[in-house]
N, C-alpha and C. Protein backbone atom coordinates (compact mmCIF):
# COMPACT_ATOMS: atom_id res chain seq x y z
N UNK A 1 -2.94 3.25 -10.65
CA UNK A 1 -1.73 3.57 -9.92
C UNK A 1 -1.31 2.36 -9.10
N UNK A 2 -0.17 2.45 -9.23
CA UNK A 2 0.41 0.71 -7.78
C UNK A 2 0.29 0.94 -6.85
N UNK A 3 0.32 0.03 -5.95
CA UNK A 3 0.04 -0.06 -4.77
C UNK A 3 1.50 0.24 -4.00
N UNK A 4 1.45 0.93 -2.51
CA UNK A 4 2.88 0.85 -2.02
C UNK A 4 3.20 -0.91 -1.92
N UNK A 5 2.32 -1.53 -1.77
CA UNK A 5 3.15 -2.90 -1.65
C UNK A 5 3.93 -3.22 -2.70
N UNK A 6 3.58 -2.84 -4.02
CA UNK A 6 4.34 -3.14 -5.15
C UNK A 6 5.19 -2.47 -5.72
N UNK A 7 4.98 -1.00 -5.36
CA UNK A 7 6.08 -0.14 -5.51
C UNK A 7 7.61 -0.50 -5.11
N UNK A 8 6.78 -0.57 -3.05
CA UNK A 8 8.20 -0.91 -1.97
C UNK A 8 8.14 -2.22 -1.56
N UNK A 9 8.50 -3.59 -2.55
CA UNK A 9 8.11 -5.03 -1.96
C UNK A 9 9.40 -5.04 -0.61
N UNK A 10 10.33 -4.41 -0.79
CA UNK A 10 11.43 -4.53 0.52
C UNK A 10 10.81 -3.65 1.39
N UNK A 11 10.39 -2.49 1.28
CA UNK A 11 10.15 -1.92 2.21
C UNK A 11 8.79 -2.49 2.64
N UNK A 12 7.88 -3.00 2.88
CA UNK A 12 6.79 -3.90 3.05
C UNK A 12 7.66 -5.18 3.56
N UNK A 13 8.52 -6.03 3.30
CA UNK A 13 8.50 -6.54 3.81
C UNK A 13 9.26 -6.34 5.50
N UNK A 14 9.70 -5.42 5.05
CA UNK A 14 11.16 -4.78 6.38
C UNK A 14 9.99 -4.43 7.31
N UNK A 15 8.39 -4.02 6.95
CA UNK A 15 7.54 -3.73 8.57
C UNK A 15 7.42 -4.87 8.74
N UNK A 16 6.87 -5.92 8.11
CA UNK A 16 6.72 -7.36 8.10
C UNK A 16 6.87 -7.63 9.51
N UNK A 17 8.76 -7.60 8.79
CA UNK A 17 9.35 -8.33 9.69
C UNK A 17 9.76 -7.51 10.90
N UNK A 18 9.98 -6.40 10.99
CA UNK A 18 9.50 -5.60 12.64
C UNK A 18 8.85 -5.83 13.30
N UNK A 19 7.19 -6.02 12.28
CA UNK A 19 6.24 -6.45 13.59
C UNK A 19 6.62 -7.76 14.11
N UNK A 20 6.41 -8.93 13.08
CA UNK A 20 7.02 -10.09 14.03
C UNK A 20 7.62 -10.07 15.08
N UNK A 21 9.30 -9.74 14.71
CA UNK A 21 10.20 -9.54 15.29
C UNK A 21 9.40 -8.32 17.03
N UNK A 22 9.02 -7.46 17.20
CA UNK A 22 8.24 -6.92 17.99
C UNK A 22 6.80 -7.69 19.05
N UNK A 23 6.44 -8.68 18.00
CA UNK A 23 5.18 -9.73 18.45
C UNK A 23 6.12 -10.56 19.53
N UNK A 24 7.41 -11.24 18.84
CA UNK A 24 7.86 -12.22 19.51
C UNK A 24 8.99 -12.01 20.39
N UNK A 25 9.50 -10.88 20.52
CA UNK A 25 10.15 -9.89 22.27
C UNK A 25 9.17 -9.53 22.90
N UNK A 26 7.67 -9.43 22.85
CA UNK A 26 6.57 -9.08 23.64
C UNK A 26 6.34 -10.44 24.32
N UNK A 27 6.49 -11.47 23.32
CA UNK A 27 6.37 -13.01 23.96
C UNK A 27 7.21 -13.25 25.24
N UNK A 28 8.83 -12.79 24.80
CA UNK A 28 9.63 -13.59 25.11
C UNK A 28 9.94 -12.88 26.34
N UNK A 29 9.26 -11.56 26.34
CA UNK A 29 9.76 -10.07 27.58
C UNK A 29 8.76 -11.13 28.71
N UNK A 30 7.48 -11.55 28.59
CA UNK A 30 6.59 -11.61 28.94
C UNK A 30 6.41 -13.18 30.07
N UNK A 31 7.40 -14.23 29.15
CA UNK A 31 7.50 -15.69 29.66
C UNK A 31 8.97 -14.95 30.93
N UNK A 32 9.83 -14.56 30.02
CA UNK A 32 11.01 -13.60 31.30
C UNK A 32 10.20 -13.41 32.36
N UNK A 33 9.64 -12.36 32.50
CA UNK A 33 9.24 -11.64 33.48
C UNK A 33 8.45 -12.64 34.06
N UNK A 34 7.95 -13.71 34.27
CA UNK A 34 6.85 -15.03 34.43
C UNK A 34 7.98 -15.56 35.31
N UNK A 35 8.69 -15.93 34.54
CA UNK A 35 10.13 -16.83 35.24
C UNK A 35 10.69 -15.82 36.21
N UNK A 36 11.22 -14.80 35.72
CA UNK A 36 11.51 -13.95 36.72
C UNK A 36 11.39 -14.29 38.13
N UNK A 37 9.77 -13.74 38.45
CA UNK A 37 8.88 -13.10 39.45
C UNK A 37 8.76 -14.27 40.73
N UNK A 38 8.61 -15.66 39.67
CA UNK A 38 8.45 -17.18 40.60
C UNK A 38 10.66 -17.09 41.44
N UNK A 39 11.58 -16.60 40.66
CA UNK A 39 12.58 -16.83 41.79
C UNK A 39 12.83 -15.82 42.60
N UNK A 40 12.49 -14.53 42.64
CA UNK A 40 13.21 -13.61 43.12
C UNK A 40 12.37 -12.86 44.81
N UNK A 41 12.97 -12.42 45.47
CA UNK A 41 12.29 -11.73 46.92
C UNK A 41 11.40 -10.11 46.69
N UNK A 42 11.10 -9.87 47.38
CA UNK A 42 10.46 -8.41 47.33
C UNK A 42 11.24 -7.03 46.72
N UNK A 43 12.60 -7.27 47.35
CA UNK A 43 13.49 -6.39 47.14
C UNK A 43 14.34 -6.13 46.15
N UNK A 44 14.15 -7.71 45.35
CA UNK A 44 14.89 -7.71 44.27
C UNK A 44 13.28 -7.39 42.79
N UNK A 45 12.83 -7.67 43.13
CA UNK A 45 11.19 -7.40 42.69
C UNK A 45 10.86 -6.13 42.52
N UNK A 46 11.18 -5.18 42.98
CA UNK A 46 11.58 -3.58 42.59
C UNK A 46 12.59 -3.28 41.89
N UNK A 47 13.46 -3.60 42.01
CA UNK A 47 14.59 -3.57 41.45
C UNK A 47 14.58 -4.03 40.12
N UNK A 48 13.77 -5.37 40.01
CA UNK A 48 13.44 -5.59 38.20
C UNK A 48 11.99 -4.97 37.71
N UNK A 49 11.26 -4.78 38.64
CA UNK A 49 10.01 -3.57 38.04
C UNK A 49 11.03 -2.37 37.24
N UNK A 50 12.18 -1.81 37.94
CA UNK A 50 12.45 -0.54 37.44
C UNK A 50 13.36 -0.93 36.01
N UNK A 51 14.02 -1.60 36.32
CA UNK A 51 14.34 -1.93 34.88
C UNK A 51 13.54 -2.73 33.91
N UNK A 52 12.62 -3.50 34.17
CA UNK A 52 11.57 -3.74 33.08
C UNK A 52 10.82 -2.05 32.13
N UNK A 53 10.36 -1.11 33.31
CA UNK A 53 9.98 -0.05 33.06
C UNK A 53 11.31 0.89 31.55
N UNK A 54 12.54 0.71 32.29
CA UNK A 54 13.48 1.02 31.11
C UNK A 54 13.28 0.12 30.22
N UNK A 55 13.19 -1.03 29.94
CA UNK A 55 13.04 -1.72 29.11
C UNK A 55 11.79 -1.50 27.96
N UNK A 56 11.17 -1.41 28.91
CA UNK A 56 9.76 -1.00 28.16
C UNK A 56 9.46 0.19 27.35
N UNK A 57 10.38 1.16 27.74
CA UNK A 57 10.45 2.83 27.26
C UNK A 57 11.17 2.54 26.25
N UNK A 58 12.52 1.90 26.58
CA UNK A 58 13.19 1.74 25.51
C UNK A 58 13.33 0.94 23.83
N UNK A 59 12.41 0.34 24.67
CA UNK A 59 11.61 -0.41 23.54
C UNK A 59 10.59 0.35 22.42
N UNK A 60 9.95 1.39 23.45
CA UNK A 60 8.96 2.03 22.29
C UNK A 60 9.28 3.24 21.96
N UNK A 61 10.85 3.61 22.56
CA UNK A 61 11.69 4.41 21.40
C UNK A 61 12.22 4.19 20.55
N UNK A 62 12.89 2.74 20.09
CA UNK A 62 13.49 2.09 19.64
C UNK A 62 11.87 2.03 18.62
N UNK A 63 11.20 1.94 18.86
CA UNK A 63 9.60 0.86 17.63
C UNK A 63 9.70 2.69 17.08
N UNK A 64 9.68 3.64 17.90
CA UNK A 64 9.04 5.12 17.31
C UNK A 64 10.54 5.62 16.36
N UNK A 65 11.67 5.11 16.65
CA UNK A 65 12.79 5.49 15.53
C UNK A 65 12.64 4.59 14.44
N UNK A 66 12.71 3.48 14.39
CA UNK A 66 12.15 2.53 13.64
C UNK A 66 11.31 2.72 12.75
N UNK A 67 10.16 3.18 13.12
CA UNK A 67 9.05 3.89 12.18
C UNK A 67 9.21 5.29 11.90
N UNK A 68 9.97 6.36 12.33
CA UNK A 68 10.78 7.49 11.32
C UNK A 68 11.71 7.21 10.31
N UNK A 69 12.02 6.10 10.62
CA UNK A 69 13.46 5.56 9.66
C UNK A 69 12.43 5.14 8.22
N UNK A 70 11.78 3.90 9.00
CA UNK A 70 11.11 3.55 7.67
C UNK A 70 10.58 4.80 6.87
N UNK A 71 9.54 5.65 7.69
CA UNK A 71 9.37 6.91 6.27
C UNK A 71 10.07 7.57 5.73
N UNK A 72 11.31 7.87 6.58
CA UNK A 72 12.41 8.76 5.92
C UNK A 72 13.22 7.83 4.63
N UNK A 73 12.82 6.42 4.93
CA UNK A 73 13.43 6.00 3.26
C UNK A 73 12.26 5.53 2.72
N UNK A 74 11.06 5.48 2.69
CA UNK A 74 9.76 5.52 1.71
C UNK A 74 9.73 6.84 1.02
N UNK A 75 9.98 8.21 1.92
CA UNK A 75 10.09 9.49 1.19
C UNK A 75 11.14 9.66 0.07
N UNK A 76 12.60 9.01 0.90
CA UNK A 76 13.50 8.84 -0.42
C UNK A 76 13.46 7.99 -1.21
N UNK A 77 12.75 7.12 -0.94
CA UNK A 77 12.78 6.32 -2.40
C UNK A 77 11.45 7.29 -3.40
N UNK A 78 10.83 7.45 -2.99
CA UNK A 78 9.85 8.33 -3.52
C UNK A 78 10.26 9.29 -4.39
N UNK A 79 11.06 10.23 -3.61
CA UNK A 79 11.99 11.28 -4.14
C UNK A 79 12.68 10.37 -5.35
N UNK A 80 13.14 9.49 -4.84
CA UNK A 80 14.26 9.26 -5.89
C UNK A 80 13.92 8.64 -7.26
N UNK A 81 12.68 7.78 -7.21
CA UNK A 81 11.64 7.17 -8.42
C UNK A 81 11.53 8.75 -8.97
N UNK A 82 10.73 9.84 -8.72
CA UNK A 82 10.51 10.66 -9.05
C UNK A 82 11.79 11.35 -10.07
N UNK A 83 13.02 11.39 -9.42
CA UNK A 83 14.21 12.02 -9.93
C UNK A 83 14.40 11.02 -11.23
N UNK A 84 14.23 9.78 -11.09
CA UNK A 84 14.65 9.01 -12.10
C UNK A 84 13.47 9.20 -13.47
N UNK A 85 12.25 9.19 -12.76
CA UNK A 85 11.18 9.75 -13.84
C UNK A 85 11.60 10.64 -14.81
N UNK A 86 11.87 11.86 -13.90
CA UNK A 86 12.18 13.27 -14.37
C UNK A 86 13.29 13.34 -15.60
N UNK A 87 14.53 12.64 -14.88
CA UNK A 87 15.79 12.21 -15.95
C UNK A 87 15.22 10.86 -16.73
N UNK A 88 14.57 10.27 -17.12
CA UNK A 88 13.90 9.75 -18.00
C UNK A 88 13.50 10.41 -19.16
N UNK A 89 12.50 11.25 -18.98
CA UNK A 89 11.62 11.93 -19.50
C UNK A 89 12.63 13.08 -20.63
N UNK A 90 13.63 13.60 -19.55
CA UNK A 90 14.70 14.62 -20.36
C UNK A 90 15.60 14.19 -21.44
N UNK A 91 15.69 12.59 -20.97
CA UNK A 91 16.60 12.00 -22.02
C UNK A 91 16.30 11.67 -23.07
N UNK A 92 14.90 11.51 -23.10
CA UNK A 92 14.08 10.75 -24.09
C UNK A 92 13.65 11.72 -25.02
N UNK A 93 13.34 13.57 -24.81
CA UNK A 93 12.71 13.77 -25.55
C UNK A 93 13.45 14.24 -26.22
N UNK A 94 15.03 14.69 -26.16
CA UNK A 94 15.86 14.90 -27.55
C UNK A 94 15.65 14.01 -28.95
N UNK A 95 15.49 12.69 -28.40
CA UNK A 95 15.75 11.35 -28.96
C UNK A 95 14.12 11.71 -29.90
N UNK A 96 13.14 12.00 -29.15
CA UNK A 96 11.67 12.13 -29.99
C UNK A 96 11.90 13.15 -31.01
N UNK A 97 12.13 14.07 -30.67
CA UNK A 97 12.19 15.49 -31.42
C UNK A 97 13.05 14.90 -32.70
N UNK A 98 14.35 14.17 -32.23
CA UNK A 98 15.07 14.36 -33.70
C UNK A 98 14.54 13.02 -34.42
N UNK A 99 13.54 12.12 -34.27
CA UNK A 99 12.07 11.05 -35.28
C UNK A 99 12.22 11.78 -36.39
N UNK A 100 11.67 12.87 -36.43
CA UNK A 100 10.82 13.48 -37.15
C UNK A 100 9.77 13.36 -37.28
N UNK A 101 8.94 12.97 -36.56
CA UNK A 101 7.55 12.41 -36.51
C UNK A 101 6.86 13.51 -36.28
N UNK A 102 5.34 13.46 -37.51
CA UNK A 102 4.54 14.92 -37.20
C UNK A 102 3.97 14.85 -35.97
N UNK A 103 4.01 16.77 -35.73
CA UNK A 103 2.78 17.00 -34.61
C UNK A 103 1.10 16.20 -35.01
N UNK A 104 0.80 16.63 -33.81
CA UNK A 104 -0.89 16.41 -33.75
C UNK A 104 -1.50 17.20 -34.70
N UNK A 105 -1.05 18.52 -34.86
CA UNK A 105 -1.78 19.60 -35.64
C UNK A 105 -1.32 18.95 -37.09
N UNK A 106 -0.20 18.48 -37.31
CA UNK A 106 0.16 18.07 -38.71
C UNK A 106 -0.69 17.25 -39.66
N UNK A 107 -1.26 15.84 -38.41
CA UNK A 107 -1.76 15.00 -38.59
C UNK A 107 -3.18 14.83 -38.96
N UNK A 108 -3.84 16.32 -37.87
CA UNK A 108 -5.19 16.82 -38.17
C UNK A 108 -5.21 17.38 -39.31
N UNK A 109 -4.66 18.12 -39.83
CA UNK A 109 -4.29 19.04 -41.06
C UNK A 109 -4.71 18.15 -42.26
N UNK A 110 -3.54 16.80 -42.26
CA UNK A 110 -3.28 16.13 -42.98
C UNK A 110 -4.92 14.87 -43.16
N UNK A 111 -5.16 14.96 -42.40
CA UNK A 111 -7.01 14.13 -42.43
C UNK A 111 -8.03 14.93 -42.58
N UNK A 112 -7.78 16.25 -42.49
CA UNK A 112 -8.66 17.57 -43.00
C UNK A 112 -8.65 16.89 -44.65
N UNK A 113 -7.27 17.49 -45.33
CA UNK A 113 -6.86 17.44 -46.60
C UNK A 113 -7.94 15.70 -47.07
N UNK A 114 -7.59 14.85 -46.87
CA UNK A 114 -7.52 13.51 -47.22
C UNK A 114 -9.24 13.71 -46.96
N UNK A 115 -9.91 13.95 -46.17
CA UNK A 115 -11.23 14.11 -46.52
C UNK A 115 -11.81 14.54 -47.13
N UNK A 116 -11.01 16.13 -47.87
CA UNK A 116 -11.64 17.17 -48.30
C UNK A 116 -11.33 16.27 -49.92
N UNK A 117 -10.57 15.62 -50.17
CA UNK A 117 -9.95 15.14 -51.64
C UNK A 117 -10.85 13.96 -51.52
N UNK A 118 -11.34 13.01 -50.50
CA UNK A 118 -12.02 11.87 -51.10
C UNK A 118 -13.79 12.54 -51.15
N UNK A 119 -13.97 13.78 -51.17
CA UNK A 119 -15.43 14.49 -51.38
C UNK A 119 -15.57 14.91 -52.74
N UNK A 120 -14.10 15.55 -53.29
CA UNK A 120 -14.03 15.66 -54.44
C UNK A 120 -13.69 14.51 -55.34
N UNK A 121 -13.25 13.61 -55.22
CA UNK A 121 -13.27 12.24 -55.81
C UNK A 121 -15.17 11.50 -56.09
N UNK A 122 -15.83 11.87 -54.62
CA UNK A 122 -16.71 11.33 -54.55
C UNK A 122 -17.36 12.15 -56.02
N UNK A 123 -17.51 13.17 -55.79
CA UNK A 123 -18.11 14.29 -56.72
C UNK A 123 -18.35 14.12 -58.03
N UNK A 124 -16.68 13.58 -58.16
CA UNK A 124 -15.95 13.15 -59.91
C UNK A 124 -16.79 12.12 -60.42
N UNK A 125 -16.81 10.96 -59.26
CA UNK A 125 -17.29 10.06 -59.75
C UNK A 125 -18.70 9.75 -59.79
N UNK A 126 -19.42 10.49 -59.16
CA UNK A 126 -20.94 10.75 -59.40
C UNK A 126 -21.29 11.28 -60.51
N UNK A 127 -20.08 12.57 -61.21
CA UNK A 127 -20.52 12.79 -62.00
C UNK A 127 -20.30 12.58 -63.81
N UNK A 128 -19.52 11.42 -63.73
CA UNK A 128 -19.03 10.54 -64.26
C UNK A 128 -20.47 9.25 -64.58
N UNK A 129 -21.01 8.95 -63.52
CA UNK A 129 -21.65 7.48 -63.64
C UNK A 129 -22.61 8.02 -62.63
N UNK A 130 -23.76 8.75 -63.37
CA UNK A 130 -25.05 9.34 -62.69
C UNK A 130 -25.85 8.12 -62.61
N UNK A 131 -26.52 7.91 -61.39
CA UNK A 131 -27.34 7.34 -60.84
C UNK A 131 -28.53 7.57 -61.44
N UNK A 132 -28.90 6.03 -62.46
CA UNK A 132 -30.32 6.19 -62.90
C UNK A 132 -31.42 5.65 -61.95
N UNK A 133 -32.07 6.80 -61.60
CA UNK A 133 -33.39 6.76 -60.96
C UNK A 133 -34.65 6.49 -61.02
């Protein structure tokens, strides 16, 4: 069976690049808030605690929709490989049926027969050109 990496190479790469993209606003939140802290007074120092705090929430609502989104289109693509399977499969087997190509049982039948005739061949010809002993 494949792997989801090879199934979904876009969708694999789209976390890829989330996490990055997520690694390097953790960087960049982080040198901010560094710079920040060295200009500002006490009072203004609360004032960006509380909005860092929104920032921060909002951020890992934003990462938790992000990652519903991604499954809700891994499920549909899923779904939808599946649908295409399905209409595959329907289209194709009109197309088999009218071959004409025998069943399995035909085929067994037909190597029954072909054995049972090269026993009696064998038979003929043994008794044709007896084996001197």
């Amino acid at each position: 069976m494949a792997t989801k990496t090879a199934t979904f190479p876009n969708l694999a790469r789209v976390q890829d690049s989330i996490r990055d993209l997520q690694i390097e606003g953790e960087r960049l939140f982080t040198r901010g808030l560094e710079e920040a802290t060295k200009l500002i007074g006490k009072d203004q120092r609360k004032a960006l605690d509380g909005f860092l705090s929104r920032a921060k929430a909002t951020g890992k609502d934003i990462e938790k929709r992000t990652e519903k989104a991604l499954k809700r289109l891994k499920s549909r693509t899923e779904k939808l490989l599946s649908q295409l399977d399905s209409q595959a499969k329907k289209g194709v087997e009109p197309i088999v049926r009218r071959l004409s190509l025998p069943t399995k049982y035909e085929v067994e039948r037909l190597a029954k027969r072909l054995s049972s005739l090269e026993k009696k061949v064998d038979e003929l010809l043994g008794a044709r050109h007896p084996h001197v002993g």
